[in-house]
N, C-alpha and C. Protein backbone atom coordinates (compact mmCIF):
# COMPACT_ATOMS: atom_id res chain seq x y z
N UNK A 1 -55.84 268.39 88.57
CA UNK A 1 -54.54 267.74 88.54
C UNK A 1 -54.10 267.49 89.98
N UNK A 2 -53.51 266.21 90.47
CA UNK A 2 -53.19 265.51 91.71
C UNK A 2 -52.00 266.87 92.05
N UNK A 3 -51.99 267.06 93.27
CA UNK A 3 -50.82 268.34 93.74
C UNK A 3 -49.61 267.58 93.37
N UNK A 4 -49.47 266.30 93.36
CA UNK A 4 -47.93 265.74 93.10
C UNK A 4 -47.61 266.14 92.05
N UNK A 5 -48.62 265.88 91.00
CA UNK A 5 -48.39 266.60 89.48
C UNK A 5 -47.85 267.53 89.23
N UNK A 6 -48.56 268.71 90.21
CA UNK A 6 -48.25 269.98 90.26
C UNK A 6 -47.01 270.03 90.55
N UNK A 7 -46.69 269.43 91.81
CA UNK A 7 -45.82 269.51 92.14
C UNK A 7 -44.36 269.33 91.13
N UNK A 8 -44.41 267.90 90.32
CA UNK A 8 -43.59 267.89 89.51
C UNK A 8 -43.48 268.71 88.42
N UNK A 9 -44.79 269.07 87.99
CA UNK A 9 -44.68 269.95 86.53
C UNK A 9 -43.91 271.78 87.17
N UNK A 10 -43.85 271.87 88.60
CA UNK A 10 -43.13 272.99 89.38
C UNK A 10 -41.58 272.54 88.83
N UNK A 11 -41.39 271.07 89.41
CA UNK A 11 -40.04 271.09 89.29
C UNK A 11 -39.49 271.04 87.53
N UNK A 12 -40.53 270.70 87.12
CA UNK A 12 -40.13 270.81 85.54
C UNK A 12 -39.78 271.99 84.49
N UNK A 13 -40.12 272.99 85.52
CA UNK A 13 -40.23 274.33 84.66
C UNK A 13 -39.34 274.77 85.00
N UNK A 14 -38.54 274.95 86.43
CA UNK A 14 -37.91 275.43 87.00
C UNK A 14 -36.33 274.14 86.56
N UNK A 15 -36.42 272.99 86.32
CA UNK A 15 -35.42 272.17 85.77
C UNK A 15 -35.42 272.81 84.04
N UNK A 16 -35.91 273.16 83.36
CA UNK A 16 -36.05 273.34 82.15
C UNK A 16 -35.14 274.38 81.84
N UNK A 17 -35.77 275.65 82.52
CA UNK A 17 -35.09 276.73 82.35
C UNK A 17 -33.46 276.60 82.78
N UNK A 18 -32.62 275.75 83.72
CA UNK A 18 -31.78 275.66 83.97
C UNK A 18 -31.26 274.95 83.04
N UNK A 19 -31.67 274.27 82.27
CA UNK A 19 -31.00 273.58 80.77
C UNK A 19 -30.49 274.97 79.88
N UNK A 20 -32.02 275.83 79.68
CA UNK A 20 -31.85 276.56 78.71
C UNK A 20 -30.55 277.54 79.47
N UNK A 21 -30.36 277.70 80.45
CA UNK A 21 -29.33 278.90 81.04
C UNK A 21 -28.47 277.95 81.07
N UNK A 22 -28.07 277.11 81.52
CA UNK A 22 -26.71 276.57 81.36
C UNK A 22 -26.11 276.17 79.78
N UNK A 23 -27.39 276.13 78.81
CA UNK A 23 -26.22 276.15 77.51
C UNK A 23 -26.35 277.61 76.75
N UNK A 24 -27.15 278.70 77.73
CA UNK A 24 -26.83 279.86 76.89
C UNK A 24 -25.52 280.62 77.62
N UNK A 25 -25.15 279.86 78.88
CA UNK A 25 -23.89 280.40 79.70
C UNK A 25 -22.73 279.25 78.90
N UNK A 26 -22.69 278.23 78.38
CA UNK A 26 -21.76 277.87 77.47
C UNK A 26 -21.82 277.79 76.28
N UNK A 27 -22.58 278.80 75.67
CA UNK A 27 -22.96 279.15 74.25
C UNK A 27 -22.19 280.79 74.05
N UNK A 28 -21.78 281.51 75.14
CA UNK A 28 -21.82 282.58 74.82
C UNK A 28 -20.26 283.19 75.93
N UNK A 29 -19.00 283.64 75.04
CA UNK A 29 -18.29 283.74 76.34
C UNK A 29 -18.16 285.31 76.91
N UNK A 30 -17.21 285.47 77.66
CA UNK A 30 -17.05 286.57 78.34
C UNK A 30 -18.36 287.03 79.29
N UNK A 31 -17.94 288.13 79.66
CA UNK A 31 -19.20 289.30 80.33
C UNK A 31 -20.44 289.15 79.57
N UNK A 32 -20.70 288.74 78.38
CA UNK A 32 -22.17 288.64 77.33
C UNK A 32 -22.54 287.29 77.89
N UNK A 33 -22.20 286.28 78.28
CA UNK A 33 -22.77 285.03 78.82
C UNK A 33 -23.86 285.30 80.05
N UNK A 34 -23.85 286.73 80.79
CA UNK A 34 -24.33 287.05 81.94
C UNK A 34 -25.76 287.13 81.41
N UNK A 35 -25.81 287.80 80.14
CA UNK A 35 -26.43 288.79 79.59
C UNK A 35 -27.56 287.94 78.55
N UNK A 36 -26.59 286.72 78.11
CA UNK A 36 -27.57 285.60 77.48
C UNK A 36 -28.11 285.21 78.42
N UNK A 37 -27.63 284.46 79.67
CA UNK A 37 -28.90 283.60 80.22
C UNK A 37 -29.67 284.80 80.93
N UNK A 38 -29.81 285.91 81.47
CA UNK A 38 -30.67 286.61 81.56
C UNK A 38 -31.47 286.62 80.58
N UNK A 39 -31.27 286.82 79.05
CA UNK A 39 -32.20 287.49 78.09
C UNK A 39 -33.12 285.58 77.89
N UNK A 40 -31.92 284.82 77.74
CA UNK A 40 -32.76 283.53 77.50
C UNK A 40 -33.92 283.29 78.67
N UNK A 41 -33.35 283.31 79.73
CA UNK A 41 -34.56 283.10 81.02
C UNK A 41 -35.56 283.73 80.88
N UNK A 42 -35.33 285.29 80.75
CA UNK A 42 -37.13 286.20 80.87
C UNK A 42 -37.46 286.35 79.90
N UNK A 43 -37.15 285.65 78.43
CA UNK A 43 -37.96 285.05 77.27
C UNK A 43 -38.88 284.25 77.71
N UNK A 44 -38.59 283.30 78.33
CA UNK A 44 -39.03 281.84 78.43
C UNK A 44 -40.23 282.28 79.84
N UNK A 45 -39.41 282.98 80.67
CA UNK A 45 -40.25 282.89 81.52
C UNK A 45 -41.84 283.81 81.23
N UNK A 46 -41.15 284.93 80.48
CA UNK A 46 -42.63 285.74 79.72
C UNK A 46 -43.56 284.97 79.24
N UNK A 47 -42.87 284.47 77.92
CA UNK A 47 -43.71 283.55 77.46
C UNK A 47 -44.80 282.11 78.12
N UNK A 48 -44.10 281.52 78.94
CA UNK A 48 -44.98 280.44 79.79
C UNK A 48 -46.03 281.16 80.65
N UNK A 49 -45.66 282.51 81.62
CA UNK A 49 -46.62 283.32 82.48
C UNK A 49 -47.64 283.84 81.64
N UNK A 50 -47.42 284.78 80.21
CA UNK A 50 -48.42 285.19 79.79
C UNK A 50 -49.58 284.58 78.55
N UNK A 51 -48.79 283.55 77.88
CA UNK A 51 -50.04 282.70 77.24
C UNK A 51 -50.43 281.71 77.92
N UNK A 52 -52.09 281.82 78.02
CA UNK A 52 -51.77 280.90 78.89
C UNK A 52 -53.86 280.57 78.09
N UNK A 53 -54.53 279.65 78.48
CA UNK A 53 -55.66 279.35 77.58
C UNK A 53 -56.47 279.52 79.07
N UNK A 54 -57.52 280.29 78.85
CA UNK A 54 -58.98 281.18 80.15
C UNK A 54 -59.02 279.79 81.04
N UNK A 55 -59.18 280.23 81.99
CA UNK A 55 -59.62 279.17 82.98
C UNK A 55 -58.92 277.63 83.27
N UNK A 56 -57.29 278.13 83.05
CA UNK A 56 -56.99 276.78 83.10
C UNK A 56 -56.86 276.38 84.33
N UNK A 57 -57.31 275.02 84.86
CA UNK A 57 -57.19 275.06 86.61
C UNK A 57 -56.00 274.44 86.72
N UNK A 58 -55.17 274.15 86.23
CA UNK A 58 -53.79 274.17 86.60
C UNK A 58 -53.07 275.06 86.88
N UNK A 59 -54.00 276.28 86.16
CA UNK A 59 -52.66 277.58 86.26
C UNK A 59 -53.58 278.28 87.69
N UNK A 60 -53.61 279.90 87.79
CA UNK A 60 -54.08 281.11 87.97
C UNK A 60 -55.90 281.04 87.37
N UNK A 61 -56.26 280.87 86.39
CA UNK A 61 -57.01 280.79 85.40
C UNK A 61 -57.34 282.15 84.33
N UNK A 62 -56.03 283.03 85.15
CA UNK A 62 -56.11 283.99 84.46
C UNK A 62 -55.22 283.97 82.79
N UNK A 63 -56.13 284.46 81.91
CA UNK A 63 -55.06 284.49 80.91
C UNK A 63 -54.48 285.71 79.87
N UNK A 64 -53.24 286.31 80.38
CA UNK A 64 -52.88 287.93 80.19
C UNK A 64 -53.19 288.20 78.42
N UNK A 65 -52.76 286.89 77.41
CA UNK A 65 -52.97 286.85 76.35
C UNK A 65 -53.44 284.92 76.14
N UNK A 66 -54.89 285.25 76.01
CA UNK A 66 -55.19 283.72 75.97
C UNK A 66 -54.97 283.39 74.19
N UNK A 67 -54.61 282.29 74.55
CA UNK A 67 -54.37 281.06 73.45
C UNK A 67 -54.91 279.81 73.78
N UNK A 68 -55.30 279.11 72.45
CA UNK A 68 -55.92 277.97 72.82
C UNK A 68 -55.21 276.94 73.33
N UNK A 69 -56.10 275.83 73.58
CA UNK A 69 -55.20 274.90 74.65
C UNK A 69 -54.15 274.29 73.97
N UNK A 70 -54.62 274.05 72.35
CA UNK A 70 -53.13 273.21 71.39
C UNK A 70 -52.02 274.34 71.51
N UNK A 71 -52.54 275.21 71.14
CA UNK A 71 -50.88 276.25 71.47
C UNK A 71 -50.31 276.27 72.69
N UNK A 72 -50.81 276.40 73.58
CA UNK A 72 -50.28 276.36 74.74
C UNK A 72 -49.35 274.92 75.45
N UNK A 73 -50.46 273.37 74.67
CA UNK A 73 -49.69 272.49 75.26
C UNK A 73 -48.27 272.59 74.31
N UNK A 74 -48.38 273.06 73.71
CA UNK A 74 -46.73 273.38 72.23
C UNK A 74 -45.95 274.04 72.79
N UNK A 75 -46.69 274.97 73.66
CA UNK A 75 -45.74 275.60 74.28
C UNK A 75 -44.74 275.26 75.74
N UNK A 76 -46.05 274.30 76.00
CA UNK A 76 -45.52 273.48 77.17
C UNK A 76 -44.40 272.26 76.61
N UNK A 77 -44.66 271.67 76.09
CA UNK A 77 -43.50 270.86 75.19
C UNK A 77 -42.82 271.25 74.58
N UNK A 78 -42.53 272.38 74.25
CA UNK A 78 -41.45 273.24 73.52
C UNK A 78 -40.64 273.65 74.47
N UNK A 79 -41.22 274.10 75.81
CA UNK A 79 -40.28 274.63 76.47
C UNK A 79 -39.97 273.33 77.63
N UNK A 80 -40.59 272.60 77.99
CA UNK A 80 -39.91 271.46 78.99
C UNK A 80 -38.91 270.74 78.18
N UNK A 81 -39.19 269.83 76.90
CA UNK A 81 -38.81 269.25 76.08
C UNK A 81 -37.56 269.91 75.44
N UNK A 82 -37.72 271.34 75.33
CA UNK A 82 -36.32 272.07 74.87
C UNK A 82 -34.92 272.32 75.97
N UNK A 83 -36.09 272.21 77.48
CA UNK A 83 -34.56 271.89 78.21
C UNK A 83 -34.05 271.18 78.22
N UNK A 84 -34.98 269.82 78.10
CA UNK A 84 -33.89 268.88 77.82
C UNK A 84 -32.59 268.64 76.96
N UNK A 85 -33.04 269.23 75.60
CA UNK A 85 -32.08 269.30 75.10
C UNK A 85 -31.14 269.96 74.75
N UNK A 86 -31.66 271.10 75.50
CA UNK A 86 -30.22 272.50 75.85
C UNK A 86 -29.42 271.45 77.11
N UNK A 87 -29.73 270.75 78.00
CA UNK A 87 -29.46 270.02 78.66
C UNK A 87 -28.24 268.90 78.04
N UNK A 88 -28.69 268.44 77.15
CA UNK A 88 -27.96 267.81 75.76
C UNK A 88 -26.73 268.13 75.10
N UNK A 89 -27.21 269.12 74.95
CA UNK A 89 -26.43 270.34 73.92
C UNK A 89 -25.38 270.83 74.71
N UNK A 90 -25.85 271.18 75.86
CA UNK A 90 -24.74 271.93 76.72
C UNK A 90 -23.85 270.80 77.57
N UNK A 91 -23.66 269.07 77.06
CA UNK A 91 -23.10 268.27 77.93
C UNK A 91 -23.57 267.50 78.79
N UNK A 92 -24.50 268.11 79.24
CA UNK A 92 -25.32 267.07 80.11
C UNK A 92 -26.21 266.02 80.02
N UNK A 93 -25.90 265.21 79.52
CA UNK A 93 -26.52 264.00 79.22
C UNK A 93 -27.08 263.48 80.10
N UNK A 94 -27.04 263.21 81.08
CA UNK A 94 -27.86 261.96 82.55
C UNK A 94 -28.86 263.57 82.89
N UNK A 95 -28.42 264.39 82.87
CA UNK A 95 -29.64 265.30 83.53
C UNK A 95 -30.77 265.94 82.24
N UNK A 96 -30.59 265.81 80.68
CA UNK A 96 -31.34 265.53 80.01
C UNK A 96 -31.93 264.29 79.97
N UNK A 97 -31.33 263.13 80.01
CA UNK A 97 -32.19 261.86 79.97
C UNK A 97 -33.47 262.02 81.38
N UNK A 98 -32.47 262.29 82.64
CA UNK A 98 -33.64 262.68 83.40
C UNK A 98 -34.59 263.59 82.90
N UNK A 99 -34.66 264.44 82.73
CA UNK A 99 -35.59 265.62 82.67
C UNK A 99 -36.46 265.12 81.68
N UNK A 100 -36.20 264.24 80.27
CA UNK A 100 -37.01 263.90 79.29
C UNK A 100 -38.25 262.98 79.74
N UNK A 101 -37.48 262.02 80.97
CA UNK A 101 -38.29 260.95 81.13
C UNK A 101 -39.01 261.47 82.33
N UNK A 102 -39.33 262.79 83.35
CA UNK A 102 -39.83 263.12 83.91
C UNK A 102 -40.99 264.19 83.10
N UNK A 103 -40.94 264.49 82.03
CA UNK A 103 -41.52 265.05 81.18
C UNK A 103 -42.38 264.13 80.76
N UNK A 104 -41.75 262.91 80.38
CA UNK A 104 -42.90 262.21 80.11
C UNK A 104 -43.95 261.52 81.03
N UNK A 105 -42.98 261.33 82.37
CA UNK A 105 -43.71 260.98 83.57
C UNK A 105 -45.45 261.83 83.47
N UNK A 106 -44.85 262.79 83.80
CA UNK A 106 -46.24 264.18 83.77
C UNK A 106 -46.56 263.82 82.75
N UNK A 107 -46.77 263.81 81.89
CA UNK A 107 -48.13 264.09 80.80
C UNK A 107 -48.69 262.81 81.00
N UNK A 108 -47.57 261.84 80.79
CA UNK A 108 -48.51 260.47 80.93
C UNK A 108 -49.41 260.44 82.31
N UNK A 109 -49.66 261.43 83.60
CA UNK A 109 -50.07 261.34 84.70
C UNK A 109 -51.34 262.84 84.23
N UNK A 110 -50.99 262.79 83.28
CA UNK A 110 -51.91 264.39 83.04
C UNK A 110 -53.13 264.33 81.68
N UNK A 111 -53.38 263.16 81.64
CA UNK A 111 -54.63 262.51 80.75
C UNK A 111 -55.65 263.82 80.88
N UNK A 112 -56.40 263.93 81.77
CA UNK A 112 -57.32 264.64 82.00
C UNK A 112 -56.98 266.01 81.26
N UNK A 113 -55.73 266.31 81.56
CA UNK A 113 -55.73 268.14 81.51
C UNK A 113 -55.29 268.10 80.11
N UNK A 114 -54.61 267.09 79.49
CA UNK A 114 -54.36 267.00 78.02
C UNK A 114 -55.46 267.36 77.23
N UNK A 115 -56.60 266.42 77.77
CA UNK A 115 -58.17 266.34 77.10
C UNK A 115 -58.60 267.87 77.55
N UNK A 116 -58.71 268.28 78.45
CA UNK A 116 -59.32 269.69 78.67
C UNK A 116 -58.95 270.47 77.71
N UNK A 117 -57.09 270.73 77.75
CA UNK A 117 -56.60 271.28 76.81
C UNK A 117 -56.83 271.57 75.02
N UNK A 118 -57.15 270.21 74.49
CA UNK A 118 -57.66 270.19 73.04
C UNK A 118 -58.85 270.27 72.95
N UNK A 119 -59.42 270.17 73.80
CA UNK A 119 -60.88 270.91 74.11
C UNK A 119 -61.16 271.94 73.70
N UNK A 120 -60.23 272.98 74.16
CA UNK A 120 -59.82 274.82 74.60
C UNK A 120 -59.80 274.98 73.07
């Protein structure tokens, strides 16, 4: 994968999760709002670090609990694709429309690793 890729699919994960924390911080009030986007973040973030499918050269190639490559790209579209629409959900409309169409940017630039992936 081209480092720009990388580069964007960096900013995508790290844009994602800020969807999911900003509508679990206006999903939830008082002192417990602290406590949702903590618990929402190191869900998300567990989950993306530890499934991950052997030898992927996008990642580490390490995989703590491997899964195959269709689960994993589900998981990758579940969780980019879901910020968007916590993004949505929580009001933000122009920074979900962004984030959707930079989501799609990447994959459409990620032919190769798609195919590796359903390979796996």
């Amino acid at each position: 994968m081209h480092a720009a890729n990388l580069a964007l699919r960096s900013f995508l994960e790290i844009a994602a999760l800020g969807g999911f924390g900003a509508l679990a911080w206006l999903s939830v009030e008082g002192w417990w709002r602290y406590l949702a986007v903590i618990a929402v973040l190191a869900l998300l973030m567990t989950l993306w670090g530890v499934f991950a499918v052997p030898g992927d050269p996008s990642r580490s190639g390490n995989a703590p609990f491997p899964v195959s490559g269709l689960l994993r790209l589900g998981l990758e579209l579940a969780v980019l694709l879901g910020g968007a629409c916590a993004f949505y959900w929580a009001g933000y409309n122009a920074a979900a429309l962004v984030l959707a169409a930079l989501v799609a940017l990447h994959y459409a630039l990620s032919g190769e690793r798609i195919a590796w992936l359903l390979q796996q």
